[in-house]
Protein backbone atom coordinates (compact mmCIF):
# COMPACT_ATOMS: atom_id res chain seq x y z
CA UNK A 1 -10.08 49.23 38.09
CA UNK A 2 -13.94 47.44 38.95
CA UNK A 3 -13.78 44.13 38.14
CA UNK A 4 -17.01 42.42 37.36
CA UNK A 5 -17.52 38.52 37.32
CA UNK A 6 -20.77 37.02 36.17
CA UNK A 7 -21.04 40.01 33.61
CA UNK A 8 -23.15 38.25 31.08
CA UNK A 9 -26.07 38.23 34.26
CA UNK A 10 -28.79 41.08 33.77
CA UNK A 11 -27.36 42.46 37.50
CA UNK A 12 -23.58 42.27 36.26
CA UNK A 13 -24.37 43.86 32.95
CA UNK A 14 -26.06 46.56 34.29
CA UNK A 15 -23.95 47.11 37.33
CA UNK A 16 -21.07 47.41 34.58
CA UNK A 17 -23.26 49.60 32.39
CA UNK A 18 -23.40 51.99 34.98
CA UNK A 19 -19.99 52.18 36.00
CA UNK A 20 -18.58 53.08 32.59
CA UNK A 21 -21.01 55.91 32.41
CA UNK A 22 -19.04 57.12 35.57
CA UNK A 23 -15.56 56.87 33.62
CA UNK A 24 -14.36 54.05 35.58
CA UNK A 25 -11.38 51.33 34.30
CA UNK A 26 -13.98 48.12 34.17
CA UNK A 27 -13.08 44.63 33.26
CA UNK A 28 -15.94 42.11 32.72
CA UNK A 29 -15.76 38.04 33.23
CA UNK A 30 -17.72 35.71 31.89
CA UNK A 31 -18.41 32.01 30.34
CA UNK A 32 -18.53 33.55 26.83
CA UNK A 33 -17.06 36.77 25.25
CA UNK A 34 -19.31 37.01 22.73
CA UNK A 35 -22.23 37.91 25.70
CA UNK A 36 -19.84 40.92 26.90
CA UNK A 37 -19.12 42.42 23.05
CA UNK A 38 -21.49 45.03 23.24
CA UNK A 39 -19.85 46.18 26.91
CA UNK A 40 -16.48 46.28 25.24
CA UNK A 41 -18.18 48.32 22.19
CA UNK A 42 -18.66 50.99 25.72
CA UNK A 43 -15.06 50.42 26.85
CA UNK A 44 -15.19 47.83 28.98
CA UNK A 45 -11.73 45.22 28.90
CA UNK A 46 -13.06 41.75 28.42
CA UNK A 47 -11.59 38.22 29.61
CA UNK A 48 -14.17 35.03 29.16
CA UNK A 49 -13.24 32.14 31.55
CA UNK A 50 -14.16 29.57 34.20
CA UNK A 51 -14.88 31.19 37.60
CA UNK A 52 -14.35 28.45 39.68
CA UNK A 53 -10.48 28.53 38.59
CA UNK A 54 -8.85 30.42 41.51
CA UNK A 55 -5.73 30.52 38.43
CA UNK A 56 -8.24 32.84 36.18
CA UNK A 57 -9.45 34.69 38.63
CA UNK A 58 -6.02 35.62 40.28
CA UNK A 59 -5.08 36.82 36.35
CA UNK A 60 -8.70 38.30 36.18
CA UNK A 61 -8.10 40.55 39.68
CA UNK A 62 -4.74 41.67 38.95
CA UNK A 63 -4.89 45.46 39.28
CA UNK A 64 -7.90 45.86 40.85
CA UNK A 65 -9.37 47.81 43.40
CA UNK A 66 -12.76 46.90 43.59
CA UNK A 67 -14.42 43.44 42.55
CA UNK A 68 -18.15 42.92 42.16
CA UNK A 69 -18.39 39.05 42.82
CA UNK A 70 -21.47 37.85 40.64
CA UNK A 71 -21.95 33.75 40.55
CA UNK A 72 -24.08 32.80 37.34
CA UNK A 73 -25.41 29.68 37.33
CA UNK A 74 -23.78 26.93 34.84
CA UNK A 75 -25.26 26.14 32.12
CA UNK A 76 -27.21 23.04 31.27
CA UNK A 77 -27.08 22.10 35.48
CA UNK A 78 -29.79 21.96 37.38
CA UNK A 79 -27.90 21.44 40.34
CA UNK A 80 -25.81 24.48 41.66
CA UNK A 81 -24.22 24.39 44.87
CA UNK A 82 -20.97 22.66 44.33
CA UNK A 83 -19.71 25.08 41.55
CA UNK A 84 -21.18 27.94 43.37
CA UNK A 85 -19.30 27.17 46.19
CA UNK A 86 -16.17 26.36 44.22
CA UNK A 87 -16.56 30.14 42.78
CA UNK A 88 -16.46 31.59 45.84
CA UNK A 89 -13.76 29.26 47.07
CA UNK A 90 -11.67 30.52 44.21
CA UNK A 91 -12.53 33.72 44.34
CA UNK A 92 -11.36 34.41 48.02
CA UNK A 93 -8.01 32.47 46.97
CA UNK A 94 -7.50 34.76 43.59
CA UNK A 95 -8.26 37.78 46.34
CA UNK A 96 -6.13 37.22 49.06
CA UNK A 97 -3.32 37.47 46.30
CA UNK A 98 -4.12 40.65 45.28
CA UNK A 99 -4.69 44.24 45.76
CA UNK A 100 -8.27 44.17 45.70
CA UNK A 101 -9.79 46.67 48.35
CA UNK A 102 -13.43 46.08 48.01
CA UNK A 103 -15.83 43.35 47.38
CA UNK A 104 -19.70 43.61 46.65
CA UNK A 105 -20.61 39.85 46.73
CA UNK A 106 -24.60 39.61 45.81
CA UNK A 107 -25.65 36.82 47.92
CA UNK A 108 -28.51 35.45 45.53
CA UNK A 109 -27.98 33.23 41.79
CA UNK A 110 -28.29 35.34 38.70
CA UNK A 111 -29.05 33.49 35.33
CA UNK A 112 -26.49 33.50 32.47
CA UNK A 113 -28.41 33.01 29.22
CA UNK A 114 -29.62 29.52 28.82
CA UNK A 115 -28.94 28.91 32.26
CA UNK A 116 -31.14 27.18 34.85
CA UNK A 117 -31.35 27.87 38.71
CA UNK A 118 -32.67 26.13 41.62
CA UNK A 119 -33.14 27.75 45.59
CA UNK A 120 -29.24 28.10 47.02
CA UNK A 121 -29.21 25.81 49.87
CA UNK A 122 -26.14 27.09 52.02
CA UNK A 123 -26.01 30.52 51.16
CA UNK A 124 -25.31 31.78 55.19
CA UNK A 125 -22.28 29.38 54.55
CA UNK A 126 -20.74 30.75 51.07
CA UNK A 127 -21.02 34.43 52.85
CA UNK A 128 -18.86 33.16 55.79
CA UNK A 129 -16.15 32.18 53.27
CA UNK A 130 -16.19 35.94 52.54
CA UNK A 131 -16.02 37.40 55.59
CA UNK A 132 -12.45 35.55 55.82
CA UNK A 133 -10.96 38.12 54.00
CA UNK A 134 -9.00 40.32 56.25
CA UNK A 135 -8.19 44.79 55.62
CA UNK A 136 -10.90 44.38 52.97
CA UNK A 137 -14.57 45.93 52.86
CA UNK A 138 -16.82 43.16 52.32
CA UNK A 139 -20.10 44.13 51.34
CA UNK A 140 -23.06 41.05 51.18
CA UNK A 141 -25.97 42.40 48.87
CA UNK A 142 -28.79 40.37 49.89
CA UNK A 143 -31.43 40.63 47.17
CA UNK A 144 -35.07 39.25 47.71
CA UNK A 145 -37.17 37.33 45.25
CA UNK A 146 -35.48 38.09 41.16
CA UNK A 147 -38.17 38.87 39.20
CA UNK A 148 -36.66 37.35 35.84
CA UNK A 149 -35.52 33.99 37.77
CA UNK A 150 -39.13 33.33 39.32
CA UNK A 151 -40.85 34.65 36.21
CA UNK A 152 -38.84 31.20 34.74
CA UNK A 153 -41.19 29.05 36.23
CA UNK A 154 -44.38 31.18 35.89
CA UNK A 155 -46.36 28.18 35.38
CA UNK A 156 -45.86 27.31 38.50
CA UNK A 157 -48.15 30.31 39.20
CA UNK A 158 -51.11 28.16 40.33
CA UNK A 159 -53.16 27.39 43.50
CA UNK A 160 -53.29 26.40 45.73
CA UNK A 161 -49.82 27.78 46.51
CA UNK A 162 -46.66 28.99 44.86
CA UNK A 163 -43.57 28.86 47.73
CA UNK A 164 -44.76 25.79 49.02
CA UNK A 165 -47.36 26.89 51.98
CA UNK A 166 -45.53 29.50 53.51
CA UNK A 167 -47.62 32.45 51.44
CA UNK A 168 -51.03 33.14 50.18
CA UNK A 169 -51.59 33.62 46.94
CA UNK A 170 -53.48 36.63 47.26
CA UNK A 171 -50.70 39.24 48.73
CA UNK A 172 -48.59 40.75 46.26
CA UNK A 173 -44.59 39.74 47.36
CA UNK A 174 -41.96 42.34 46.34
CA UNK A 175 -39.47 41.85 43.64
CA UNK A 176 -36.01 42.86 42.92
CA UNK A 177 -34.76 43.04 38.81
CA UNK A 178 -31.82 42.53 37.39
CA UNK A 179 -31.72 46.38 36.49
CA UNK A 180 -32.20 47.64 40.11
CA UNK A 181 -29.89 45.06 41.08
CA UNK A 182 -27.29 46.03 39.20
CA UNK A 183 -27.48 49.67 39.32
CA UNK A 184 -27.19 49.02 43.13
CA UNK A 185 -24.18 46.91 42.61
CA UNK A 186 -22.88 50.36 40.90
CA UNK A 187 -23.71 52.67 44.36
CA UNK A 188 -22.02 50.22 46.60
CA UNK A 189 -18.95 49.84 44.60
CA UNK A 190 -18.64 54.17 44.94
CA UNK A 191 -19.67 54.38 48.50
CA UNK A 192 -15.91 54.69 50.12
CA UNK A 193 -13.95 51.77 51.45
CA UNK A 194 -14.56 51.02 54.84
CA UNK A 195 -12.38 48.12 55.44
CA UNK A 196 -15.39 45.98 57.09
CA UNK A 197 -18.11 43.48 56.84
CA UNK A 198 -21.78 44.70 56.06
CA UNK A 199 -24.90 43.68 54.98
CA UNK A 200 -27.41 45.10 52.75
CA UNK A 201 -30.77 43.64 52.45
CA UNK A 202 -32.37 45.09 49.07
CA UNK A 203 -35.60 44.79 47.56
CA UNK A 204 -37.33 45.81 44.64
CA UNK A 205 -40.04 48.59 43.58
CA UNK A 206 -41.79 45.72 41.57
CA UNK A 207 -44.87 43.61 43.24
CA UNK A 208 -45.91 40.35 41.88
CA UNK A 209 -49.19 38.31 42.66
CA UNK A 210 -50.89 35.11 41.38
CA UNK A 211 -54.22 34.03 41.46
């Protein structure tokens, strides 16, 4: 059984998406059930819920083998950190207590719908609370720039610079989506347990410029 939190993200969607083409047991999370209908319409088992309660999450990981840890932001908050951190806080709790082997933890903020995001301030931090977990792979997907979160604040998009003055406007910077995101979710989740803490540092085929 692949557990998938954040599920109503592009990245978890997909990532689940893939997996049930591959006939595996998947159970999607998320703030609403009615954004995961169409992945139980595939076969998916679906529980909606808060993911900062370590409580849901324990019920959410029973059975499992492999979790894909996904933090959407919350909706109507501009403001992140505190429940991101409480997520993974929880989340490491709910694992300890269970028979979870694996983790993919994407190290980045994927929007629910409706949801806004800001820069994660603290991220280095939130993957040390991973890398607690003993006897369990721990895999960090770092993903560059999303495409869909930046594209959110296109208008920003002017000169004399976009990322405050750290890059010219003129070379193109590459972009991760959702889609490639999660299908790579997918991969890591089948490459066999290795009982260890990696990295993967993942970027995009898509190139985006402003003038």
């Amino acid at each position: 059984m692949v557990v998938i939190t954040g599920a109503g993200t592009g990245a978890g969607s997909r990532a689940a998406e893939c997996l049930l083409a591959r006939n595996q047991d998947v159970r999607v999370l998320g703030l609403s059930a009615d954004n995961l209908k169409w992945l139980g319409a595939q076969g998916a088992e679906i529980l909606a819920g808060d993911q900062s309660n370590e409580h849901f999450l324990t019920k959410a990981f029973a059975g499992a083998k492999e979790v894909c840890l996904i933090v959407p932001g919350k909706p109507g908050e501009d403001i992140q950190v505190d429940f991101y951190t409480k997520s993974i806080e929880a989340a490491v709790g709910a694992i300890s207590k269970s028979s979870v082997r694996k983790v993919v933890f994407l190290s980045s903020q994927i929007l629910e719908p409706n949801a806004r995001t800001v820069a994660m301030p603290g991220i280095k931090d939130i993957e040390r609370k991973l890398i607690t977990l003993e006897n369990i792979d721990v895999v960090i997907l770092r993903a560059g720039y999303v495409l869909e979160n930046v594209l959110d604040y296109r208008e920003h998009f002017a000169p004399p610079r976009f990322f405050e003055n750290d890059l010219s406007p003129e070379p193109p910077i590459n972009m991760a989506t959702s889609f490639e995101i999660g299908e790579k979710i997918a991969e890591l989740i089948e490459t066999p347990v290795t009982k260890g803490h990696s990295v993967v540092n993942f970027a995009g085929k898509k190139w985006l410029c402003y003038f």
